[in-house]
PDB file of N, CA and C in Angstrom:
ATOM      1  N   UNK A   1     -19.216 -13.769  13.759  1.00  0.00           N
ATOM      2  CA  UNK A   1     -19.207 -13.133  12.448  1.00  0.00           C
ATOM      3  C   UNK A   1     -17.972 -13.570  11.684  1.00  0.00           C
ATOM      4  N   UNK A   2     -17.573 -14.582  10.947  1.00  0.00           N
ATOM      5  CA  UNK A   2     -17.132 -15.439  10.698  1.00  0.00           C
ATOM      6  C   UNK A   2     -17.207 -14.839   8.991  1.00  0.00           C
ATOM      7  N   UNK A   3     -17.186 -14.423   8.417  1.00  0.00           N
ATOM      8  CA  UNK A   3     -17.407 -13.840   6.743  1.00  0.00           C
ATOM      9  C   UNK A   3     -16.092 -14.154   5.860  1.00  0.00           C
ATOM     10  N   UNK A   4     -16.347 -15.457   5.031  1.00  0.00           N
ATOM     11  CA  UNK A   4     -15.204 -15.375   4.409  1.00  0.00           C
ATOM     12  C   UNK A   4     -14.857 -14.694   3.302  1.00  0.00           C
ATOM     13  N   UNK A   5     -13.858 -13.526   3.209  1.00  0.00           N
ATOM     14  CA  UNK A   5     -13.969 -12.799   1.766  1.00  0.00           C
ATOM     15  C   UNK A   5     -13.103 -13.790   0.741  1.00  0.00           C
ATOM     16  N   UNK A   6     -13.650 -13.888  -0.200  1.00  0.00           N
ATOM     17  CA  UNK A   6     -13.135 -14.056  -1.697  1.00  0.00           C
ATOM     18  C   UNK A   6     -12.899 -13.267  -2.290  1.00  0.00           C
ATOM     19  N   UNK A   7     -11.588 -13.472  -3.431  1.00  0.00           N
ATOM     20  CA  UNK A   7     -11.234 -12.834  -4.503  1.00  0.00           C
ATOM     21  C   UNK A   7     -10.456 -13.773  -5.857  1.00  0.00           C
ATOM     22  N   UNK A   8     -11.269 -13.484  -6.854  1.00  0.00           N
ATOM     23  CA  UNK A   8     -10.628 -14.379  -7.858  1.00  0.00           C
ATOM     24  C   UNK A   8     -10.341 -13.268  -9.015  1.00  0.00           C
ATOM     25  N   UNK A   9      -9.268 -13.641  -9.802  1.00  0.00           N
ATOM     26  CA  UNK A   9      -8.968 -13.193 -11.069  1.00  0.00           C
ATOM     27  C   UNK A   9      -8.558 -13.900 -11.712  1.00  0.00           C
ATOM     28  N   UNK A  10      -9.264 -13.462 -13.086  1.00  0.00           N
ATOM     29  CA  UNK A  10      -8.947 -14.695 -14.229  1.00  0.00           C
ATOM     30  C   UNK A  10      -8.629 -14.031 -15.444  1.00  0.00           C
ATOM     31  N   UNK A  11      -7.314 -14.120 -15.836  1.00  0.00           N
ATOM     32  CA  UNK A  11      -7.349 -13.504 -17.424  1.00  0.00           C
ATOM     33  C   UNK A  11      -7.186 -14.528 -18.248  1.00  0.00           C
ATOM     34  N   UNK A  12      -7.417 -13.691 -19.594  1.00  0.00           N
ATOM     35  CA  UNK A  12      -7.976 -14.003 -20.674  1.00  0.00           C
ATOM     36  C   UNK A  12      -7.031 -13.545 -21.878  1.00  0.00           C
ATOM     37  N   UNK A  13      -6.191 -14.239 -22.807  1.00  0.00           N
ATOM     38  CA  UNK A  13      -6.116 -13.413 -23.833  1.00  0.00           C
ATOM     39  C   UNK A  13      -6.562 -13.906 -24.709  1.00  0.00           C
ATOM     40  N   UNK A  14      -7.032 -12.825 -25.947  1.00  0.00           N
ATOM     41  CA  UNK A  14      -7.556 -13.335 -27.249  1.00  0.00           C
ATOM     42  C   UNK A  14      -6.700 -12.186 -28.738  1.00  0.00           C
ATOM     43  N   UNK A  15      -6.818 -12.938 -29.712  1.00  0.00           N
ATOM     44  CA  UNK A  15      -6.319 -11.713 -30.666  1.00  0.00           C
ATOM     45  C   UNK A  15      -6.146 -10.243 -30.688  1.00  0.00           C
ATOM     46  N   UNK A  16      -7.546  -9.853 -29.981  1.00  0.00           N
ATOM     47  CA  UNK A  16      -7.725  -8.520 -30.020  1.00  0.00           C
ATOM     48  C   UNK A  16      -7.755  -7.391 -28.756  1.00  0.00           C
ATOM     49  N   UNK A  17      -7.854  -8.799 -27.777  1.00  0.00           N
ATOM     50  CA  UNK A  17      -8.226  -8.098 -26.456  1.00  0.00           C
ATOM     51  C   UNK A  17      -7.234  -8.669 -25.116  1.00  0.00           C
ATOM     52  N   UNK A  18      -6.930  -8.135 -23.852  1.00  0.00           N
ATOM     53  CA  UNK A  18      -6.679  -8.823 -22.854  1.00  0.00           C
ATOM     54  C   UNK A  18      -7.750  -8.499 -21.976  1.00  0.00           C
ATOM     55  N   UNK A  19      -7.923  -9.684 -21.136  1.00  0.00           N
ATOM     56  CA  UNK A  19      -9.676  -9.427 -20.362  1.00  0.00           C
ATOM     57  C   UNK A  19      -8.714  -9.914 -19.140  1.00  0.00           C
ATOM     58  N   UNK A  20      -9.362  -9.378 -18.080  1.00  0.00           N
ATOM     59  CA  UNK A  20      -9.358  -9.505 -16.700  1.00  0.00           C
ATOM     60  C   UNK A  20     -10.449  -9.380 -16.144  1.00  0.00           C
ATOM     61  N   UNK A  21     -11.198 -10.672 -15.260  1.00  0.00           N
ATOM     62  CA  UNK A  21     -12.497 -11.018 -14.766  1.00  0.00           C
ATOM     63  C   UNK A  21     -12.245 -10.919 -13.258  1.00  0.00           C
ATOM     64  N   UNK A  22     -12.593  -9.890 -12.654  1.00  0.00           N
ATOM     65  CA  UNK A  22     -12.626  -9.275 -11.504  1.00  0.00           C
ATOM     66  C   UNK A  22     -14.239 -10.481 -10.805  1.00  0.00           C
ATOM     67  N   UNK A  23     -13.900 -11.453  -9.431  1.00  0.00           N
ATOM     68  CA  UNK A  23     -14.860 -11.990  -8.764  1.00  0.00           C
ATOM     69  C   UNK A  23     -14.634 -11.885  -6.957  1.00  0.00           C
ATOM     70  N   UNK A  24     -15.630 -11.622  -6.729  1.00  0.00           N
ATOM     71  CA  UNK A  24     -15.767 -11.587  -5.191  1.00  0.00           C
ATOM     72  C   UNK A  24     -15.616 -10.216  -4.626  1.00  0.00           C
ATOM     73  N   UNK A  25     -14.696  -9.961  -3.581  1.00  0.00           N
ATOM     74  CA  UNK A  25     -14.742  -8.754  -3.148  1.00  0.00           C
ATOM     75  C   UNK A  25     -13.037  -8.028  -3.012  1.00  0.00           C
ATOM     76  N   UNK A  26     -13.177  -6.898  -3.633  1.00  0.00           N
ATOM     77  CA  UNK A  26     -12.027  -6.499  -3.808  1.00  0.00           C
ATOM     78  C   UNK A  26     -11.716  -5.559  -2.920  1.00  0.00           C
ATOM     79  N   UNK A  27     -10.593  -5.997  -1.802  1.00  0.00           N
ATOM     80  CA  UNK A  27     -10.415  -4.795  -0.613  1.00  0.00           C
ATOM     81  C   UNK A  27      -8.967  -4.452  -0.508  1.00  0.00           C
ATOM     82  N   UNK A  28      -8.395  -3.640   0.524  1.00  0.00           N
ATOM     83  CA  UNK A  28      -7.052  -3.155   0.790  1.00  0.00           C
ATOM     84  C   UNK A  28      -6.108  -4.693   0.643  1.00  0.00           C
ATOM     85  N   UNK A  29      -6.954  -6.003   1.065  1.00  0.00           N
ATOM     86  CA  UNK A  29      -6.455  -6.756   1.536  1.00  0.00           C
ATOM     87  C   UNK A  29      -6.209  -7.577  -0.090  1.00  0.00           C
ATOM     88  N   UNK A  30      -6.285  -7.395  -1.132  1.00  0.00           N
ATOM     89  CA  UNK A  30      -6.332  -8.038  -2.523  1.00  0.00           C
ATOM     90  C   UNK A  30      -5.846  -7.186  -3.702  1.00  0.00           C
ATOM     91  N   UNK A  31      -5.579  -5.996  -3.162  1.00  0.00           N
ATOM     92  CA  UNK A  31      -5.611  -4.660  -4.530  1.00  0.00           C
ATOM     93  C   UNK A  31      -4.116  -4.943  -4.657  1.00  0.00           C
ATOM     94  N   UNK A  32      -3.354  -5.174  -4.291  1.00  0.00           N
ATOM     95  CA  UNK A  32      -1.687  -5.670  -4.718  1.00  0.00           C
ATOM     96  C   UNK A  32      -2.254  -6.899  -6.055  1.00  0.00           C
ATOM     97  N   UNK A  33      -2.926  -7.775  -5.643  1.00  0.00           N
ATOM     98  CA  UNK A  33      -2.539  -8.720  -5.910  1.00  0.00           C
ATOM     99  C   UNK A  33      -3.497  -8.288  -7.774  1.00  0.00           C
ATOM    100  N   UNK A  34      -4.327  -7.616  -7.606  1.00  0.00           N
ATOM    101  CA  UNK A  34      -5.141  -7.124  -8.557  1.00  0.00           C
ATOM    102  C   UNK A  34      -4.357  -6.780  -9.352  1.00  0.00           C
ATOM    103  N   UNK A  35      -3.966  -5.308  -8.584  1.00  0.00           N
ATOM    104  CA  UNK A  35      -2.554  -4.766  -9.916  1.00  0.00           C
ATOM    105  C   UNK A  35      -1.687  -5.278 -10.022  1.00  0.00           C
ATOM    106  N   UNK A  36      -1.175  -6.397  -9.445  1.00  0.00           N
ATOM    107  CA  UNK A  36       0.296  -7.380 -10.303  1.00  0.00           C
ATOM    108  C   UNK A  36      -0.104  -8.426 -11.491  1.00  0.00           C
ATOM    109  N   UNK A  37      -1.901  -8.649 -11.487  1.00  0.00           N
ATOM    110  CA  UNK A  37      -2.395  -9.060 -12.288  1.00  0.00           C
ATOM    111  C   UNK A  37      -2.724  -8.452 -13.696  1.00  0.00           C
ATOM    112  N   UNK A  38      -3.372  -7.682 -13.338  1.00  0.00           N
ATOM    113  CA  UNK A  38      -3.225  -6.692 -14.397  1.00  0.00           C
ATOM    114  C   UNK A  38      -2.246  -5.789 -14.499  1.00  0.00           C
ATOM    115  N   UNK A  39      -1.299  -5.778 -14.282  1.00  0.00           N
ATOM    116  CA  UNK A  39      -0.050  -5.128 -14.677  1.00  0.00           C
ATOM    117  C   UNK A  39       0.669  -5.599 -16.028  1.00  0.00           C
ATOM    118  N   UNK A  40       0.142  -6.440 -16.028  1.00  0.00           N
ATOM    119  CA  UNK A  40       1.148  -7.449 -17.265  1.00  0.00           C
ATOM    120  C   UNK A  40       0.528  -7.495 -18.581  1.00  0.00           C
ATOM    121  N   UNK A  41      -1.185  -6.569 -18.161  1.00  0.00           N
ATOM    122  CA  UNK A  41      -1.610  -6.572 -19.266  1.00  0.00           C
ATOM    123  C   UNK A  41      -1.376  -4.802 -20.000  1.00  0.00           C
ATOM    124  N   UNK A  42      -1.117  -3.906 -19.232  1.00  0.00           N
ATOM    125  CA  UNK A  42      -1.232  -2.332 -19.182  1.00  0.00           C
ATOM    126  C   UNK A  42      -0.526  -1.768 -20.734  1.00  0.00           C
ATOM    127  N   UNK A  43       0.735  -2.629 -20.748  1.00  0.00           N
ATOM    128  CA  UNK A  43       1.956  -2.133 -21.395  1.00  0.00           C
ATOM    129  C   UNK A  43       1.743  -2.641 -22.772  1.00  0.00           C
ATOM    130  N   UNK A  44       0.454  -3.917 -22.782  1.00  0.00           N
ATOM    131  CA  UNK A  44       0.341  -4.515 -24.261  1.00  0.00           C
ATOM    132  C   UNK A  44      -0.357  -3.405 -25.187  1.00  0.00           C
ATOM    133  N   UNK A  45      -0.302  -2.433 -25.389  1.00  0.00           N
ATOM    134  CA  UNK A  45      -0.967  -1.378 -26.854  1.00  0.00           C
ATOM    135  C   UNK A  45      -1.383  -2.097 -28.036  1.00  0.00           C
ATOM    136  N   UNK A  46      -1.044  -3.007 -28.065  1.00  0.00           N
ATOM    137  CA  UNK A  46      -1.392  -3.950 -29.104  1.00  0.00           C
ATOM    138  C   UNK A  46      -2.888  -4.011 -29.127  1.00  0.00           C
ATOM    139  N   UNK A  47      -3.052  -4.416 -27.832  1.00  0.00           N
ATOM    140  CA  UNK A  47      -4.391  -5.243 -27.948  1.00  0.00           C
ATOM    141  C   UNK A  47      -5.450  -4.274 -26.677  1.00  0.00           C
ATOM    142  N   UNK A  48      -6.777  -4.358 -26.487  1.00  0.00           N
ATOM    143  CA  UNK A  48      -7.874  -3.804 -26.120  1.00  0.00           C
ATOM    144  C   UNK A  48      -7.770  -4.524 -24.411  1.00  0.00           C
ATOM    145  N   UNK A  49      -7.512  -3.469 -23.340  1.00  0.00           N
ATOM    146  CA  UNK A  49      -7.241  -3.855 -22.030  1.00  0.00           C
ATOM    147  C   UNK A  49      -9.155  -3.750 -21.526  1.00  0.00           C
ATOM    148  N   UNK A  50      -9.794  -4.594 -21.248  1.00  0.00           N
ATOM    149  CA  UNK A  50     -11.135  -5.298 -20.780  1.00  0.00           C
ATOM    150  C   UNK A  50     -11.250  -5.774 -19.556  1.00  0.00           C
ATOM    151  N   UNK A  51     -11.505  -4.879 -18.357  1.00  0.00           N
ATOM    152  CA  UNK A  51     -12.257  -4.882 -17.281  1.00  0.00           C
ATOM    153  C   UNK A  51     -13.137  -5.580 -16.663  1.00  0.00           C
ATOM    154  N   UNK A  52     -13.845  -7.114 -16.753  1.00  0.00           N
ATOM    155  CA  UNK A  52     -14.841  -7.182 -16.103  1.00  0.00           C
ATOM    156  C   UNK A  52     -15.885  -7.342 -15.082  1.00  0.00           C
ATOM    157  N   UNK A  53     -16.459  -6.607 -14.503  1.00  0.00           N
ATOM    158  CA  UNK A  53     -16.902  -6.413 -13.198  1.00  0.00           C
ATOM    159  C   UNK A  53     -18.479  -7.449 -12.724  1.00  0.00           C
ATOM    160  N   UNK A  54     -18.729  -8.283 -13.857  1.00  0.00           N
ATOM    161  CA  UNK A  54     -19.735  -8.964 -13.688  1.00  0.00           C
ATOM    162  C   UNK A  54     -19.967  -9.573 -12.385  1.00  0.00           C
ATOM    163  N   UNK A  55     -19.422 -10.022 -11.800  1.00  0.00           N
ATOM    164  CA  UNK A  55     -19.186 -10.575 -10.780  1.00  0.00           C
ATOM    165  C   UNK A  55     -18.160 -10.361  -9.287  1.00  0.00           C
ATOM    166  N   UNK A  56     -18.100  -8.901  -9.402  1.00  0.00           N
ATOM    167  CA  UNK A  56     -17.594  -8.197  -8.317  1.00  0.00           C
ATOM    168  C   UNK A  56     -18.597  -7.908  -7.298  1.00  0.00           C
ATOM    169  N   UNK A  57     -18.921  -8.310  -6.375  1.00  0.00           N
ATOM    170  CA  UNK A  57     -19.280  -8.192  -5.509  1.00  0.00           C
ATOM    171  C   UNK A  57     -19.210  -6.825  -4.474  1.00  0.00           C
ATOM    172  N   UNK A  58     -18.122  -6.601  -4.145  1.00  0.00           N
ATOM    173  CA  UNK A  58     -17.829  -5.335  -3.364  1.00  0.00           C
ATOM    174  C   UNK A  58     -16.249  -4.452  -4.092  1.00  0.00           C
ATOM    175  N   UNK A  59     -16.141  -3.645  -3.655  1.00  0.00           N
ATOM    176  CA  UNK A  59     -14.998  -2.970  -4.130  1.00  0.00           C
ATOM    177  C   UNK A  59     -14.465  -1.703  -2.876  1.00  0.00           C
ATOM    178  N   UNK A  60     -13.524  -1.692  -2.496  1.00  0.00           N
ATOM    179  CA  UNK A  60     -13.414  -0.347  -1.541  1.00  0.00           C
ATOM    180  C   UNK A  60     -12.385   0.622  -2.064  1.00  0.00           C
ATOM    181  N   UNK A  61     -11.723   1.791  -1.679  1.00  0.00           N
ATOM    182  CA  UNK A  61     -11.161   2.689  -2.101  1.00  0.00           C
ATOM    183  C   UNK A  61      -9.929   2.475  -2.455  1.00  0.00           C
ATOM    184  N   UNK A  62      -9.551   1.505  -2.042  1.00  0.00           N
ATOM    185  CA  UNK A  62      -8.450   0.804  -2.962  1.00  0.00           C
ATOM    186  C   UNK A  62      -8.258   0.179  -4.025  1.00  0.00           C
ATOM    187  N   UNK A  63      -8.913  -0.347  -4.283  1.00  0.00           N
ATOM    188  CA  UNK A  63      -9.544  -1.313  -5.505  1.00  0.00           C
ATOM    189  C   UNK A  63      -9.792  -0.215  -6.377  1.00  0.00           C
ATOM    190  N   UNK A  64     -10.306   0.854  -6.520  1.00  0.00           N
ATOM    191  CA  UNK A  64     -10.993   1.778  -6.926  1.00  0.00           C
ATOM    192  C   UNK A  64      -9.671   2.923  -7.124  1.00  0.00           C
ATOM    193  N   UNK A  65      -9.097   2.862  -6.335  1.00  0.00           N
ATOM    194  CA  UNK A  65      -7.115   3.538  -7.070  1.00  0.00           C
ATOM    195  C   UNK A  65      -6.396   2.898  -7.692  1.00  0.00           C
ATOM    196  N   UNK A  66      -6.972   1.353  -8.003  1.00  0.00           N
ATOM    197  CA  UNK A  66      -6.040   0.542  -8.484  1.00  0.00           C
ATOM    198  C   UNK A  66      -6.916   0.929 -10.062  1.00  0.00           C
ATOM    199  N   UNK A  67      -7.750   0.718 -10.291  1.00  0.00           N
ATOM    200  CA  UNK A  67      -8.591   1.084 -11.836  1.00  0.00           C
ATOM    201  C   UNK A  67      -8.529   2.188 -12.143  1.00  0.00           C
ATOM    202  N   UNK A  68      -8.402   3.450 -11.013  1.00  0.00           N
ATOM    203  CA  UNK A  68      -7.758   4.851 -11.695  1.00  0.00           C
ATOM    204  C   UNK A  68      -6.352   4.791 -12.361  1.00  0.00           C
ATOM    205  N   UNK A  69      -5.543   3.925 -11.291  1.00  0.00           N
ATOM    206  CA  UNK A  69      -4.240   3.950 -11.741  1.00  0.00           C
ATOM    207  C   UNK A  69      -4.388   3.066 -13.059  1.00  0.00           C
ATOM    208  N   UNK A  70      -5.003   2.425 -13.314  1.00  0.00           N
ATOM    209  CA  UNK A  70      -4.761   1.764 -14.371  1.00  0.00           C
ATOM    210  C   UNK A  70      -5.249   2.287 -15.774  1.00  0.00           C
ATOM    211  N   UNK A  71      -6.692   2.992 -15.360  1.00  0.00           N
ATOM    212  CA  UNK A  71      -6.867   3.779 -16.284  1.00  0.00           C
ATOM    213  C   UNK A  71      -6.051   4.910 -16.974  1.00  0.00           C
ATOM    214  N   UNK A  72      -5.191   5.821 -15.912  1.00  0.00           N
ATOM    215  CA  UNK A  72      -4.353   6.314 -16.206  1.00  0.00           C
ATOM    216  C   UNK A  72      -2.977   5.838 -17.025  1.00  0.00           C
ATOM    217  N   UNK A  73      -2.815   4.710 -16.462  1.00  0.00           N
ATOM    218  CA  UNK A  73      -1.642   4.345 -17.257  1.00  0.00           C
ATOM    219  C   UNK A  73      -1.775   4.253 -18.448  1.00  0.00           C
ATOM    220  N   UNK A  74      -2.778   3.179 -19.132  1.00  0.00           N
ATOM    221  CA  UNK A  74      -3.444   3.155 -20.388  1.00  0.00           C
ATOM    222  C   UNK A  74      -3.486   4.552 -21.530  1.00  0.00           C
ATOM    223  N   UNK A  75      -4.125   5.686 -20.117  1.00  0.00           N
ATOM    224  CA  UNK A  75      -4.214   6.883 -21.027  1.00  0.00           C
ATOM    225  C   UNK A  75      -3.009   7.414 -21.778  1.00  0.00           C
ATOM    226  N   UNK A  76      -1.763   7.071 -21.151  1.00  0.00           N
ATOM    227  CA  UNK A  76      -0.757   7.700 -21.311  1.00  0.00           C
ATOM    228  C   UNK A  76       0.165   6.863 -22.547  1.00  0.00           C
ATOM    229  N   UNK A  77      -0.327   5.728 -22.532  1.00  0.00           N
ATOM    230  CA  UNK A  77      -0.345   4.948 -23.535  1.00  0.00           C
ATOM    231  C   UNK A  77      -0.657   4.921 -25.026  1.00  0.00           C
ATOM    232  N   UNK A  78      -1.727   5.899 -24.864  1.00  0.00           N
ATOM    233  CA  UNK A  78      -2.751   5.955 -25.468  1.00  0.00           C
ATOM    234  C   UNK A  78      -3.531   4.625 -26.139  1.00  0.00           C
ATOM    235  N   UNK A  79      -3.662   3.922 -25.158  1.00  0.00           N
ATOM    236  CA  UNK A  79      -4.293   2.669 -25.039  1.00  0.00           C
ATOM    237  C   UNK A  79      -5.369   2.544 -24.085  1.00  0.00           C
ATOM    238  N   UNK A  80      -6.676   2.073 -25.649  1.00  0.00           N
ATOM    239  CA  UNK A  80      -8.335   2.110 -24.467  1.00  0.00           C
ATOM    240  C   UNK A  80      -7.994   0.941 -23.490  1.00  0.00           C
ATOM    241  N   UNK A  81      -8.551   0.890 -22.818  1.00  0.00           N
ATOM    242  CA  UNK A  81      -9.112   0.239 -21.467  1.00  0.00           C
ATOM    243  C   UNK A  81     -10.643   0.211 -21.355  1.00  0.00           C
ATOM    244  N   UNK A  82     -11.582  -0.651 -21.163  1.00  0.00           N
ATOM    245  CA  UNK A  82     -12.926  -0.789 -21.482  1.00  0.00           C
ATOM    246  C   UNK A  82     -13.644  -1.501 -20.052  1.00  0.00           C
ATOM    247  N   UNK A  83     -14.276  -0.861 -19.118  1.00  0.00           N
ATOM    248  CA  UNK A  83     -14.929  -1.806 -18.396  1.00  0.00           C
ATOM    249  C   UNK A  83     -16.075  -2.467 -18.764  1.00  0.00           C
ATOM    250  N   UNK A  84     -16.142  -3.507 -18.430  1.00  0.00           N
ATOM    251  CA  UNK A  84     -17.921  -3.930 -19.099  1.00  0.00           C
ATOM    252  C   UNK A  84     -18.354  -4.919 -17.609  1.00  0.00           C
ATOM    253  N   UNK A  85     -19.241  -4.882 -17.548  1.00  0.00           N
ATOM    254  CA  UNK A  85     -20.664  -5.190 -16.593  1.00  0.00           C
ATOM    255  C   UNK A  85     -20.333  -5.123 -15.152  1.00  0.00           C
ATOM    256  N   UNK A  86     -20.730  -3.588 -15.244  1.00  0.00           N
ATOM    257  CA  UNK A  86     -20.274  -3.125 -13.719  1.00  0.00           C
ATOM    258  C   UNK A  86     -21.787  -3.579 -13.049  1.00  0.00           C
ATOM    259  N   UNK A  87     -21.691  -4.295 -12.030  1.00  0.00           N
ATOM    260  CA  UNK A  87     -23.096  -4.325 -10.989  1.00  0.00           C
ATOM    261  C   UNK A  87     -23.249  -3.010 -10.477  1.00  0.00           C
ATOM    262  N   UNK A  88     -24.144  -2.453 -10.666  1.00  0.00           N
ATOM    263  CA  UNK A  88     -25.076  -1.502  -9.876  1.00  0.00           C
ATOM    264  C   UNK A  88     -24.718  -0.469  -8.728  1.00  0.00           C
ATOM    265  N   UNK A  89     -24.189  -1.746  -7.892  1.00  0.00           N
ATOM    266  CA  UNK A  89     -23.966  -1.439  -6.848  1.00  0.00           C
ATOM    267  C   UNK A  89     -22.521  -0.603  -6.700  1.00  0.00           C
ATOM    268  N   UNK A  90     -21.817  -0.849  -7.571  1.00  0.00           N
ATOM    269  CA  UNK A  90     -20.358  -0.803  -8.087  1.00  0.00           C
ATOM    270  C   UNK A  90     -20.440   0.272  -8.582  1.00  0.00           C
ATOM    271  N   UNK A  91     -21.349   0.811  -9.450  1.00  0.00           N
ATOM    272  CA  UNK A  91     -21.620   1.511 -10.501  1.00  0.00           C
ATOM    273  C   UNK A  91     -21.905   3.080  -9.844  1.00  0.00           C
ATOM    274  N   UNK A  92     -22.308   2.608  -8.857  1.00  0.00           N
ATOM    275  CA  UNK A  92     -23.278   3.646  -7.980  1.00  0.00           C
ATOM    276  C   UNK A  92     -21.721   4.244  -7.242  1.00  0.00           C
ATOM    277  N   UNK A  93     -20.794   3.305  -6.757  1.00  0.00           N
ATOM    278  CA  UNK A  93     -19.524   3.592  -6.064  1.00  0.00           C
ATOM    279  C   UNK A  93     -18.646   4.542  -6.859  1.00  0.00           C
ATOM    280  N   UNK A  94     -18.625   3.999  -8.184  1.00  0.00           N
ATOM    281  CA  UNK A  94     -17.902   5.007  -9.368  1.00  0.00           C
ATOM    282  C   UNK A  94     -18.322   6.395  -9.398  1.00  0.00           C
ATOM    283  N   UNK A  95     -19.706   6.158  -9.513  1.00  0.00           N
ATOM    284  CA  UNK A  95     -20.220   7.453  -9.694  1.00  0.00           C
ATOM    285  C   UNK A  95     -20.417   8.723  -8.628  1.00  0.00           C
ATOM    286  N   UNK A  96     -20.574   8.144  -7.441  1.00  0.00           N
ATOM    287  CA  UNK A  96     -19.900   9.122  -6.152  1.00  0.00           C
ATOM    288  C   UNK A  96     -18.298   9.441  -5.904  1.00  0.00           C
ATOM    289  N   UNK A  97     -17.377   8.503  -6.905  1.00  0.00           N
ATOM    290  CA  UNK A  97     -16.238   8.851  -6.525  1.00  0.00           C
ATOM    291  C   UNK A  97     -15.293   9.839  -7.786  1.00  0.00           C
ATOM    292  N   UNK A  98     -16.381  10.108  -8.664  1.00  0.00           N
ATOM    293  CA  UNK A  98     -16.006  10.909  -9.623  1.00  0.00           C
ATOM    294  C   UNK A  98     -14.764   9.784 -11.149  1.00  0.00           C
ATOM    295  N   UNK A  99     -15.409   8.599 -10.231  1.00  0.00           N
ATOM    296  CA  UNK A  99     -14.548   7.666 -11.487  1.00  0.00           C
ATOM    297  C   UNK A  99     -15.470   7.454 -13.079  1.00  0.00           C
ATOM    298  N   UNK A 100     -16.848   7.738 -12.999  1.00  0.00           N
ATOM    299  CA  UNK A 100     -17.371   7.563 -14.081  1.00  0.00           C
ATOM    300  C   UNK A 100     -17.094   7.821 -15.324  1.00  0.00           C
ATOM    301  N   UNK A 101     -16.726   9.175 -14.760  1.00  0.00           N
ATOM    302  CA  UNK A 101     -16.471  10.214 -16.727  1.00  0.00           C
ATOM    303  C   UNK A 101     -15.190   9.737 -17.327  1.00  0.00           C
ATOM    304  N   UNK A 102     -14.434   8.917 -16.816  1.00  0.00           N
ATOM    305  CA  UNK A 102     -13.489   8.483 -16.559  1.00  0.00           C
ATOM    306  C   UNK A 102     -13.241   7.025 -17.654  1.00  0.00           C
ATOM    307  N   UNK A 103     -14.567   6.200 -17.084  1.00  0.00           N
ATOM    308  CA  UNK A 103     -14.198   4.763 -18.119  1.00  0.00           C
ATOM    309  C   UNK A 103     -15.448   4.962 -19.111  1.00  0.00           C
ATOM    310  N   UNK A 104     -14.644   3.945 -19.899  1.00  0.00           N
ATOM    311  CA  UNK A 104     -15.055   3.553 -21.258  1.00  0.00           C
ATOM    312  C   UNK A 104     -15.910   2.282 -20.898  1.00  0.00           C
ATOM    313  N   UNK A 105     -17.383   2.393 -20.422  1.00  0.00           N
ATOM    314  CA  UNK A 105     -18.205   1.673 -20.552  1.00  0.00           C
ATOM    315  C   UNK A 105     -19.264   0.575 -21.225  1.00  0.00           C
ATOM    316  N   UNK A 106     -18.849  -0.835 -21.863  1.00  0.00           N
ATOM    317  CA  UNK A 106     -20.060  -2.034 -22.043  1.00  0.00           C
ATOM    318  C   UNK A 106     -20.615  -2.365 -21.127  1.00  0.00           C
ATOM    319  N   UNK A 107     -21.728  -2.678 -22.129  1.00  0.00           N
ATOM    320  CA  UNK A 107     -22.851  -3.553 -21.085  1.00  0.00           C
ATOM    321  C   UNK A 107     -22.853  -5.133 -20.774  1.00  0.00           C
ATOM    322  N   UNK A 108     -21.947  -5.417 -22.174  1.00  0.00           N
ATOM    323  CA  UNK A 108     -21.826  -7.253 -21.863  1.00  0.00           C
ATOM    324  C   UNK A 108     -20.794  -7.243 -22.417  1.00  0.00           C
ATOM    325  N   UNK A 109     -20.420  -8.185 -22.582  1.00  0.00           N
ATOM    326  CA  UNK A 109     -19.382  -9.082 -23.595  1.00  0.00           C
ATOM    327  C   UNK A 109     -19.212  -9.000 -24.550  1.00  0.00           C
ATOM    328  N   UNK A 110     -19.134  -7.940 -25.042  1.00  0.00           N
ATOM    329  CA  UNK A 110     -19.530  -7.632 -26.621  1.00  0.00           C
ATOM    330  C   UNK A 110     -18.119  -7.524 -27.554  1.00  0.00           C
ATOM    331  N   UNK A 111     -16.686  -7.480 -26.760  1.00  0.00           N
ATOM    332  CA  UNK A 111     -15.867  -7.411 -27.317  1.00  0.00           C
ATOM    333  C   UNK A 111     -15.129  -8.512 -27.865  1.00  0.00           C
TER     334      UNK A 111
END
């Protein structure tokens, strides 16, 4: 059983927004590296902090304190934070963990 996990992140800035493209599987073993990534985007108020989960594969309870914490930070900011295209499967994880009511949900790319 040989399973290689992946994890990629890719940001993005544009005029209006900073995007962070969440790929592969996000575990205890990657959530540092997540939030030092997006850390650099938290503090910009300027601009629209963008989530995207299109291509997340798995996520575990770490990964999943790292987007509370981040959501939180934002809040305190008073700076939105927007996830957009959570898979299903992901979606379903949020919503048992009481993270739903929580984000600011798209369906695509719309920002």
């Amino acid at each position: 059983m040989n399973r290689k996990h992946t994890f990629e992140i890719e940001k993005k800035v544009t005029p209006n927004s900073n995007l962070v493209y969440l790929k592969g599987e996000l575990d205890l073993s990657k959530a540092a590296e997540f939030r030092a990534a997006a850390d650099s985007f938290v503090a910009d108020t300027d601009r629209l902090m963008v989530l995207n989960l299109k291509h997340l594969g798995y996520i575990d309870s770490t990964g999943i304190g790292v987007i509370l914490s981040l959501l939180k930070a934002r809040h305190v900011l008073k700076a939105p934070i927007i996830v957009e295209d959570i898979p299903p499967k992901i979606k379903r994880l949020f919503d048992m963990t009481g993270l739903t009511p929580f984000i600011q949900e798209t369906k695509n790319n719309a920002i």
